[in-house]
PDB file of N, CA and C in Angstrom:
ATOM      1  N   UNK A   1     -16.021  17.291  26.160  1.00  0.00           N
ATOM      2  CA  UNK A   1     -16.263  17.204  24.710  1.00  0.00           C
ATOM      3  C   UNK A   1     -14.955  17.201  23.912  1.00  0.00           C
ATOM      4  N   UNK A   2     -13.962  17.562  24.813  1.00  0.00           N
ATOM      5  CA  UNK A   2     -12.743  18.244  23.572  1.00  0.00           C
ATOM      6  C   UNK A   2     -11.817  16.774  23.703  1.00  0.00           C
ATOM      7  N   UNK A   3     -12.396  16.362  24.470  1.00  0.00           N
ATOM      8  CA  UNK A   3     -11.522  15.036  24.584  1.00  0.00           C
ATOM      9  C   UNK A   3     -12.272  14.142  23.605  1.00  0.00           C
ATOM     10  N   UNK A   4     -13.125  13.265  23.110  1.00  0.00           N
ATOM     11  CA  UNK A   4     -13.921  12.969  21.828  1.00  0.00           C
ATOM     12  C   UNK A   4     -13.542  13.539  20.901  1.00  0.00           C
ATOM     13  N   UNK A   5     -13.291  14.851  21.127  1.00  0.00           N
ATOM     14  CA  UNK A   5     -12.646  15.240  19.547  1.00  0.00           C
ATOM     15  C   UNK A   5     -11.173  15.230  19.202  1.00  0.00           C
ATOM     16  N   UNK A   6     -10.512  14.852  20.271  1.00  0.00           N
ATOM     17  CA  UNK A   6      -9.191  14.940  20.357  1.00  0.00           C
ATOM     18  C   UNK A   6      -9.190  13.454  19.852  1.00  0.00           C
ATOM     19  N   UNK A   7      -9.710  12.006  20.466  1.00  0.00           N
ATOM     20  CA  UNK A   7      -9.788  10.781  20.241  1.00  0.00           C
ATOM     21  C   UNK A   7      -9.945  10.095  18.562  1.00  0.00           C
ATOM     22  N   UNK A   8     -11.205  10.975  18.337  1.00  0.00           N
ATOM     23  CA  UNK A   8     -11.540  11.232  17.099  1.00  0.00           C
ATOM     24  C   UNK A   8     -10.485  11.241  16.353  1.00  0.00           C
ATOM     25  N   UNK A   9      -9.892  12.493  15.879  1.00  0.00           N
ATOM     26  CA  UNK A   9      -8.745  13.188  14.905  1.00  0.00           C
ATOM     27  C   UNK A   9      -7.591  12.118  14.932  1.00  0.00           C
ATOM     28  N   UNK A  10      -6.772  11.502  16.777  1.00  0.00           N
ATOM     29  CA  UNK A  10      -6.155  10.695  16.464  1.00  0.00           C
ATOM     30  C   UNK A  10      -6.566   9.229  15.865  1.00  0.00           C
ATOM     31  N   UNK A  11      -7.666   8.899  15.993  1.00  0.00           N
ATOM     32  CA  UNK A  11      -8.203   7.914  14.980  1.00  0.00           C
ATOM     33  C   UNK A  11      -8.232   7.966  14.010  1.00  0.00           C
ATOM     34  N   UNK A  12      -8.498   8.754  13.389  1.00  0.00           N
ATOM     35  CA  UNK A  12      -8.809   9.405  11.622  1.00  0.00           C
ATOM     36  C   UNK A  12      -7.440   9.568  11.249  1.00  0.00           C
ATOM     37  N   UNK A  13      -6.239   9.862  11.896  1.00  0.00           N
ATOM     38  CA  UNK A  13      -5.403  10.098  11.185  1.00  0.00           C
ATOM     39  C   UNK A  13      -4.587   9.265  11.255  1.00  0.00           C
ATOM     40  N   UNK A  14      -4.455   8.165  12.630  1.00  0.00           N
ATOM     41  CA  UNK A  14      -4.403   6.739  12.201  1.00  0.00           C
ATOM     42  C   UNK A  14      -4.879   5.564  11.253  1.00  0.00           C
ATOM     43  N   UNK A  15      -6.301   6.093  10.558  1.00  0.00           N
ATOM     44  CA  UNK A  15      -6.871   5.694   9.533  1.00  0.00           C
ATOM     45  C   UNK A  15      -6.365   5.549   8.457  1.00  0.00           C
ATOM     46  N   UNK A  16      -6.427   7.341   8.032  1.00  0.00           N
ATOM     47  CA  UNK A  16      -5.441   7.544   6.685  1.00  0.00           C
ATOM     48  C   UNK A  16      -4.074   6.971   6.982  1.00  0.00           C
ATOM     49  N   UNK A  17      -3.140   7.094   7.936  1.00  0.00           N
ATOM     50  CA  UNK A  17      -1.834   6.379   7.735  1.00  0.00           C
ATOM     51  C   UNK A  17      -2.160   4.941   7.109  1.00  0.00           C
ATOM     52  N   UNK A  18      -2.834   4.472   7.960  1.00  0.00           N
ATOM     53  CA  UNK A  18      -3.339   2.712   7.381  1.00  0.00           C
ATOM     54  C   UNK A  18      -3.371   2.775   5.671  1.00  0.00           C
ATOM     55  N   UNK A  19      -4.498   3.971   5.801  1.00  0.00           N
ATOM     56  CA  UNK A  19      -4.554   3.560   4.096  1.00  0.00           C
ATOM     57  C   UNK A  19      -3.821   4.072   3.247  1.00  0.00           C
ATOM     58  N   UNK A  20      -2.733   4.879   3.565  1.00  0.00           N
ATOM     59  CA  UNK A  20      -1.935   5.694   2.513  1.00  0.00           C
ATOM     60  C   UNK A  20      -0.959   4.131   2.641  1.00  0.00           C
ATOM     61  N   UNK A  21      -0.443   3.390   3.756  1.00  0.00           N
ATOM     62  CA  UNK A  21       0.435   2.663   3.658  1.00  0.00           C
ATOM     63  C   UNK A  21       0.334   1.085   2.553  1.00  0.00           C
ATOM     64  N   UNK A  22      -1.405   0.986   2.836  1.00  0.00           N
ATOM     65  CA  UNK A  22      -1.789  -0.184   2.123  1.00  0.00           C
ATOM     66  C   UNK A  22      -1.702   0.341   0.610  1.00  0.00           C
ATOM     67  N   UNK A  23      -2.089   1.766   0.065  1.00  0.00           N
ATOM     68  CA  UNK A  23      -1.979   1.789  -1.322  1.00  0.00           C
ATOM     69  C   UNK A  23      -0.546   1.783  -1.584  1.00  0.00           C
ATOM     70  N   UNK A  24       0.341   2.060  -0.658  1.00  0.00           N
ATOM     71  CA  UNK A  24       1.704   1.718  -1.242  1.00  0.00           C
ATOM     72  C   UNK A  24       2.112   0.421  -1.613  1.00  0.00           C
ATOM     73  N   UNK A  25       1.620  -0.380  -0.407  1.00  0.00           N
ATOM     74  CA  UNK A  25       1.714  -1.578  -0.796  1.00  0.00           C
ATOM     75  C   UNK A  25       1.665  -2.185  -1.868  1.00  0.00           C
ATOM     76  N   UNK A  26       0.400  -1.833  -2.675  1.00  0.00           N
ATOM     77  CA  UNK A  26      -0.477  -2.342  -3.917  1.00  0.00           C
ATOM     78  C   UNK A  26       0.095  -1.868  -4.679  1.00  0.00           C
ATOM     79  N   UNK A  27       0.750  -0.408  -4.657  1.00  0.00           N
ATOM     80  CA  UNK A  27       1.646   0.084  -6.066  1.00  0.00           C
ATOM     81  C   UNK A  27       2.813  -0.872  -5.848  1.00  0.00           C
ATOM     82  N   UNK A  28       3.378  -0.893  -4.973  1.00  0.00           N
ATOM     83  CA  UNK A  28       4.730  -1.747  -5.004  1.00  0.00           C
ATOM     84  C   UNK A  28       4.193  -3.305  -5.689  1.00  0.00           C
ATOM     85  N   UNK A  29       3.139  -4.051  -5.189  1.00  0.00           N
ATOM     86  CA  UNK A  29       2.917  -5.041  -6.334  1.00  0.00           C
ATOM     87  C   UNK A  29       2.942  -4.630  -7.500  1.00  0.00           C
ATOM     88  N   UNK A  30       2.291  -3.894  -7.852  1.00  0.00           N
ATOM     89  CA  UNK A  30       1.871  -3.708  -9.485  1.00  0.00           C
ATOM     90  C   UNK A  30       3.156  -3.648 -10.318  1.00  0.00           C
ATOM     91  N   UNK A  31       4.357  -2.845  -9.318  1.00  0.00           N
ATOM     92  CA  UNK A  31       5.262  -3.099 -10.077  1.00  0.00           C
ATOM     93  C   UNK A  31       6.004  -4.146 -10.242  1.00  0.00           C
ATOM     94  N   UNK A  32       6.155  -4.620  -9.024  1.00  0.00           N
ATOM     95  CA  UNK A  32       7.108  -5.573  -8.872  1.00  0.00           C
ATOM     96  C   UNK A  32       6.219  -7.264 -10.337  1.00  0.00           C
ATOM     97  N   UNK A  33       4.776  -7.058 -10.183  1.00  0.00           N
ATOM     98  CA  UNK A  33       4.386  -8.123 -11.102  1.00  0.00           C
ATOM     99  C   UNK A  33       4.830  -8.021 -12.535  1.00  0.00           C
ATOM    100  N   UNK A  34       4.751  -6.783 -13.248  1.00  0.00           N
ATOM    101  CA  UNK A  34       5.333  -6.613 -15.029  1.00  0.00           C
ATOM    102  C   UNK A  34       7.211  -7.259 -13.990  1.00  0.00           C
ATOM    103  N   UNK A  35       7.757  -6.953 -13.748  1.00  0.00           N
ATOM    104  CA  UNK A  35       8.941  -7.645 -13.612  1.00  0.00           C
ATOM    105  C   UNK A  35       9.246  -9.034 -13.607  1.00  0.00           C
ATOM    106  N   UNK A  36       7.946  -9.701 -12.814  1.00  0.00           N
ATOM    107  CA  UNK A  36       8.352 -11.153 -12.460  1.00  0.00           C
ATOM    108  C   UNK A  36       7.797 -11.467 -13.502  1.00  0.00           C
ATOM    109  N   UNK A  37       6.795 -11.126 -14.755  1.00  0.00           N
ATOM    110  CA  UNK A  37       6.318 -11.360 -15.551  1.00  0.00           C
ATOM    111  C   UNK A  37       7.478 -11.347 -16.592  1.00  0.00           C
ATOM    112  N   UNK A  38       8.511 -10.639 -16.781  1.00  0.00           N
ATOM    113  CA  UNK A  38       9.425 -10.618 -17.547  1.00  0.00           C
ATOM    114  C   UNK A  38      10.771 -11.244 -17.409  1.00  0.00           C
ATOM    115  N   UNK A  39      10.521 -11.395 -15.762  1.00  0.00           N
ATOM    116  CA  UNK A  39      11.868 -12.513 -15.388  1.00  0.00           C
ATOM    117  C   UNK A  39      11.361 -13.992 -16.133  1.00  0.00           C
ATOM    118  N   UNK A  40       9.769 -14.634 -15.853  1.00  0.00           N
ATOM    119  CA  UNK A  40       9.436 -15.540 -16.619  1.00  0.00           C
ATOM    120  C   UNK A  40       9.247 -15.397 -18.252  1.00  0.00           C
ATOM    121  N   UNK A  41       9.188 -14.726 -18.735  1.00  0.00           N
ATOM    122  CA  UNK A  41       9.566 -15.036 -20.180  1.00  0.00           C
ATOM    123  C   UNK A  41      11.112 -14.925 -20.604  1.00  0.00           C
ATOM    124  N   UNK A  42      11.697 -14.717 -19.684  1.00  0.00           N
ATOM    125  CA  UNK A  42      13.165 -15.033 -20.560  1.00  0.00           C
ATOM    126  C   UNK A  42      13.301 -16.335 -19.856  1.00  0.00           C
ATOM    127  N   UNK A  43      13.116 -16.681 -18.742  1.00  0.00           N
ATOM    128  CA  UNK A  43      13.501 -17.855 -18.552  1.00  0.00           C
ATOM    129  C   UNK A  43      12.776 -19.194 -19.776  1.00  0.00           C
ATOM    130  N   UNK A  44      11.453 -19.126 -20.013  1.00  0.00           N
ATOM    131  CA  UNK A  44      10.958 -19.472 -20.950  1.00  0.00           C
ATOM    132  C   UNK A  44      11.598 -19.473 -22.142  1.00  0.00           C
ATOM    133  N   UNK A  45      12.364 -18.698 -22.258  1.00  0.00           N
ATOM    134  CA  UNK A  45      12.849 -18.123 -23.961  1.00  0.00           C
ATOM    135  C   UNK A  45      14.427 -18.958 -23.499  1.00  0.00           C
ATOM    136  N   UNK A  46      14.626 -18.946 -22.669  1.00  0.00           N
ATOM    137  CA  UNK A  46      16.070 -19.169 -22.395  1.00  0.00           C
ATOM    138  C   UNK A  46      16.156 -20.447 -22.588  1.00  0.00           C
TER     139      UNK A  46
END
């Protein structure tokens, strides 16, 4: 039994790594878009 639960936990916490890494991901877009959004209006303006 303790082995299933051992399998388990390292799954689950391979899980959360997955998803803590993908919301980084998505913050790193969010920022990086107001930037490229502002690199194109000066070029526009320029």
């Amino acid at each position: 039994m303790t082995g299933i639960h051992e399998k388990r936990a390292i799954l689950e916490s391979q899980i959360t790594e997955l998803k803590n890494q993908s919301t980084l991901s998505m913050n790193q877009e969010r920022t990086s878009m107001p930037n490229l959004h502002r690199l194109t209006l000066k070029l526009v303006k320029s």
